[in-house]
Protein backbone atom coordinates (compact mmCIF):
# COMPACT_ATOMS: atom_id res chain seq x y z
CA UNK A 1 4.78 0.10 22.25
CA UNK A 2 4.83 2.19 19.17
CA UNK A 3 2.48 1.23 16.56
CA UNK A 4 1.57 1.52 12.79
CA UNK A 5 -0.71 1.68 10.32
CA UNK A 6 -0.24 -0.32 7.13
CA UNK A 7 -2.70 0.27 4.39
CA UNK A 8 -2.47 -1.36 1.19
CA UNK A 9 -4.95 -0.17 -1.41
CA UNK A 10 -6.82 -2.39 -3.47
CA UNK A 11 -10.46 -3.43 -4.68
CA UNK A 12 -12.08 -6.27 -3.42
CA UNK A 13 -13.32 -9.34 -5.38
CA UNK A 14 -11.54 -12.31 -6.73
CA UNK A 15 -11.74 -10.38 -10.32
CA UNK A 16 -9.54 -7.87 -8.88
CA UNK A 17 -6.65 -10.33 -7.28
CA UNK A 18 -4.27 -10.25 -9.74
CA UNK A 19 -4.99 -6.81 -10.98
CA UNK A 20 -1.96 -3.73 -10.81
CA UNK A 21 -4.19 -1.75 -9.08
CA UNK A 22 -4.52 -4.02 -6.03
CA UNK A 23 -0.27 -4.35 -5.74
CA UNK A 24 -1.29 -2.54 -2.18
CA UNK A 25 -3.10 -6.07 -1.06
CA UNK A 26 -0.99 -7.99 -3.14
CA UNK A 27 2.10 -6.70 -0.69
CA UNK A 28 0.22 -7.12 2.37
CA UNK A 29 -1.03 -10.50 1.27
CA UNK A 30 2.16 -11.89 0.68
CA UNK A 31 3.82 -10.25 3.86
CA UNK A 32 1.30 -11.92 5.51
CA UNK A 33 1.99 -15.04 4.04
CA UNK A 34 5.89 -15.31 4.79
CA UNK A 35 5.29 -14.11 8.50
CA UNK A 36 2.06 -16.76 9.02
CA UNK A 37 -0.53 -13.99 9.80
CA UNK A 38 -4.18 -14.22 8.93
CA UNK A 39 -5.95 -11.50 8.06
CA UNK A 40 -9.59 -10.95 9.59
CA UNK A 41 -12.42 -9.34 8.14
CA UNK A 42 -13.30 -6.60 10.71
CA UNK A 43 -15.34 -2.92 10.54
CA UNK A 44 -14.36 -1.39 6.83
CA UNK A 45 -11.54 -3.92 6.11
CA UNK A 46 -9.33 -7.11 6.72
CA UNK A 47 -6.93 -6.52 9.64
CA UNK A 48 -3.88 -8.25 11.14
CA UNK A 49 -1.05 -7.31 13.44
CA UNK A 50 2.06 -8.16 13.38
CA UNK A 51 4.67 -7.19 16.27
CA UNK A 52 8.82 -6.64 15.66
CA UNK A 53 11.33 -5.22 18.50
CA UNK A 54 8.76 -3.34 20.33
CA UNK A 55 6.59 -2.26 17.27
CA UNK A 56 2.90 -3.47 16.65
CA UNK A 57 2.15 -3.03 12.54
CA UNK A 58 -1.52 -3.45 12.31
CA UNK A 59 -2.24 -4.66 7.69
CA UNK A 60 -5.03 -2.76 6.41
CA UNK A 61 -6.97 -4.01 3.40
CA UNK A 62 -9.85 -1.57 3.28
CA UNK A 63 -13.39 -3.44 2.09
CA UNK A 64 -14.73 0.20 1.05
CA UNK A 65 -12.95 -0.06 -2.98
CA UNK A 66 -10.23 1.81 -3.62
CA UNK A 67 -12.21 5.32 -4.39
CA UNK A 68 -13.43 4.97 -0.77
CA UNK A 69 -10.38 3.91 1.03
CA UNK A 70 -9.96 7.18 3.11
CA UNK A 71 -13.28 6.20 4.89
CA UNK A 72 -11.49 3.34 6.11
CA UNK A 73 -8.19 4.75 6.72
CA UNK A 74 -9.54 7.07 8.76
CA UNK A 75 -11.14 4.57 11.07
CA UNK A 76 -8.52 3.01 12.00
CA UNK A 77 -6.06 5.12 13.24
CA UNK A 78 -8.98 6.89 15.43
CA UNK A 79 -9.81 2.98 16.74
CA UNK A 80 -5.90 1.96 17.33
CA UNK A 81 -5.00 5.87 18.51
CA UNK A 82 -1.90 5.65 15.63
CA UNK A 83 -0.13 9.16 14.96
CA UNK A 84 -0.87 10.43 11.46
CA UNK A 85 3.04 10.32 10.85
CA UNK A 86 2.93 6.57 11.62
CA UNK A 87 0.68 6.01 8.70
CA UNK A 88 2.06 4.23 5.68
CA UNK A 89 -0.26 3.92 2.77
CA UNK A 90 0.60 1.25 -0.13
CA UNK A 91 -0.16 2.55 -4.47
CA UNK A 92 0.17 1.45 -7.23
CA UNK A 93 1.87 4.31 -9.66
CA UNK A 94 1.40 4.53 -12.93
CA UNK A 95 4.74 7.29 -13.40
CA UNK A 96 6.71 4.59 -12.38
CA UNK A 97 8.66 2.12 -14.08
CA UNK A 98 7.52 -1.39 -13.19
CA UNK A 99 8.40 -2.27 -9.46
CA UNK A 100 10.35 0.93 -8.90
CA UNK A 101 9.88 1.82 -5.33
CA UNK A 102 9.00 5.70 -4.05
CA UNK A 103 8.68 6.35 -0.63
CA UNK A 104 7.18 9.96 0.20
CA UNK A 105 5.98 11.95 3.25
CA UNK A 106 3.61 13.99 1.32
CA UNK A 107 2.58 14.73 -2.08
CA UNK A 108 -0.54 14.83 -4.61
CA UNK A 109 -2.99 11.93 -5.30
CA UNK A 110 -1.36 12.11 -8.83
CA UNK A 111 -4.61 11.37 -10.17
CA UNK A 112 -5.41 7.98 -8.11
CA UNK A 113 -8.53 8.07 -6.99
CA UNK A 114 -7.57 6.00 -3.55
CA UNK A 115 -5.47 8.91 -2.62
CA UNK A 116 -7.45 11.16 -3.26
CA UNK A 117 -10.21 9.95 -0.93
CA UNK A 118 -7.70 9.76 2.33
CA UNK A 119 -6.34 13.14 1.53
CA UNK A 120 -10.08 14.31 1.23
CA UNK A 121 -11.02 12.48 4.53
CA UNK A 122 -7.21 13.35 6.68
CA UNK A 123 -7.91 16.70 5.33
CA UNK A 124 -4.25 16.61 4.92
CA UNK A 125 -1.65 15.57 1.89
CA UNK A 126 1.15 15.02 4.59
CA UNK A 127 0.70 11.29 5.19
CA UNK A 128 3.30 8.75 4.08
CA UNK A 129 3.06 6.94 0.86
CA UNK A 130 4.89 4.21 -0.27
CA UNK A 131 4.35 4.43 -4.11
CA UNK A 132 4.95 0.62 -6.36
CA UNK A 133 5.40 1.41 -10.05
CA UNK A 134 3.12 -0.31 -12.59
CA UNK A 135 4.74 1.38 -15.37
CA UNK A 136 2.72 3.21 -18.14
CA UNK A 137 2.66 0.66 -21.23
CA UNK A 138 -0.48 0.92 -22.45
CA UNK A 139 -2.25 2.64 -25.47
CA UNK A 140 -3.79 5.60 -25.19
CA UNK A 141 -7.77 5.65 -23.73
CA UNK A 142 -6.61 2.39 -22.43
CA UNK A 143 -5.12 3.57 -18.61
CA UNK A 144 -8.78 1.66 -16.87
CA UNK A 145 -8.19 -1.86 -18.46
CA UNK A 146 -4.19 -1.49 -18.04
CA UNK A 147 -4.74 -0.30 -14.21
CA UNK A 148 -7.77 -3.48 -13.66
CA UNK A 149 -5.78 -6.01 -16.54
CA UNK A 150 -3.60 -8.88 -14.59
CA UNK A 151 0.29 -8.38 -14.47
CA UNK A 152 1.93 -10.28 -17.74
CA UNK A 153 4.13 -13.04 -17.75
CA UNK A 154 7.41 -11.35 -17.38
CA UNK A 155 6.15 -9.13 -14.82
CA UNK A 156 4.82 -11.85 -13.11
CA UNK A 157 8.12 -13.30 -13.32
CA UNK A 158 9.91 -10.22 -11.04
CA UNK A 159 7.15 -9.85 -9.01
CA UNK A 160 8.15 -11.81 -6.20
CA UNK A 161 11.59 -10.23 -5.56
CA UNK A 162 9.97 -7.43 -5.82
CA UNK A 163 7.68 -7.98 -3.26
CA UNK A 164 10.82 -9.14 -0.97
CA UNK A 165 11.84 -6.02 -0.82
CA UNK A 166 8.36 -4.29 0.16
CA UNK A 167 8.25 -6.87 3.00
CA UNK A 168 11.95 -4.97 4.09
CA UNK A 169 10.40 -1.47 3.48
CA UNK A 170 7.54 -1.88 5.41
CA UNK A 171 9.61 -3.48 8.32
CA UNK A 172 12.64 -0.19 8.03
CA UNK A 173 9.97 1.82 8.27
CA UNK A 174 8.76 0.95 11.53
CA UNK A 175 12.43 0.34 12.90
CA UNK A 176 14.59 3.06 11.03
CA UNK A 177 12.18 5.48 10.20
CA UNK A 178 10.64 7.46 7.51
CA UNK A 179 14.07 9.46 6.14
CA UNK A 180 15.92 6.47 6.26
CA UNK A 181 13.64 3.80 4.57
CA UNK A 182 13.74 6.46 2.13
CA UNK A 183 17.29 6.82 1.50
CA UNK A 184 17.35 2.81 1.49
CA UNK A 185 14.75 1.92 -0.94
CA UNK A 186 13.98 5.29 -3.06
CA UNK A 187 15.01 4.03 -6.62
CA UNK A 188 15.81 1.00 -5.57
């Protein structure tokens, strides 16, 4: 049985729920929620598993805050014996327009601090990354509260669909692959 690692980034705390930087738990959360799967709090996170044709996708929400996510990362796919390329790990990005989708098999930490931390403790950039856009519509100085400030209205109104189509990313990646979820949902 093959299985995969699903991380989505976020910071813990009921202040940080509705933030854009935790769109990573925000997509696991509500995967979980259409598929009925509870997440448990386990050793540097909240974990469940969720099995499709043959595949076991194990939900990472790392408890470490998102500057110490790597610690985490790294963890688990020792514990669950997951191949590096099996790895898909769950951003927020502020280059991106809002909910534009970017899925990438390597790349920078662009600045994010999350990244930056798995890179530093994979001591590798070549791990997959599926990157949500938060857009970049706020003043300048103001990048902290726009990245930690709740979604607005009208974003809050696309959201969902949105999400949808994360919950068919993460399952194409498992079944179809890495190029092809890719070619399927880059742009989209």
């Amino acid at each position: 049985m093959k299985k995969y690692l699903i991380v989505g980034l976020g910071n813990i705390g009921d202040k940080y729920e509705n933030t854009r930087h935790n769109i990573g738990f925000k997509i696991l959360d509500f995967f979980a929620k259409k598929e009925e799967l509870t997440f448990e709090t386990q050793k540097l996170g909240d974990v469940t598993e969720y099995k499709l044709k043959g595949r076991t996708f194990i939900f990472l929400k790392p408890s470490t805050y998102m500057n110490l996510s790597g610690k985490a990362v790294l963890y688990w796919l020792t514990k669950e014996k997951i191949p590096l390329e099996n790895l898909l790990v769950i951003t927020d990005d502020l280059n991106l327009p809002f909910g534009s989708i970017r899925v990438k098999a390597k790349g920078s930490d662009g600045g994010h601090n999350g990244l930056k931390d798995i890179q530093d403790k994979l001591n590798t950039t070549k791990y997959n990354r599926y990157r949500f856009g938060i857009s970049d519509a706020f003043s300048k100085g103001r990048q902290v509260d726009y990245v930690l400030g709740e979604w607005t209205e009208e974003e809050n109104d696309k959201l969902n669909e949105r999400l949808e189509k994360s919950v068919e990313l993460i399952k194409s990646f498992g079944l179809a692959g890495l190029s092809n979820t890719m070619n399927i949902f880059n742009g989209k």
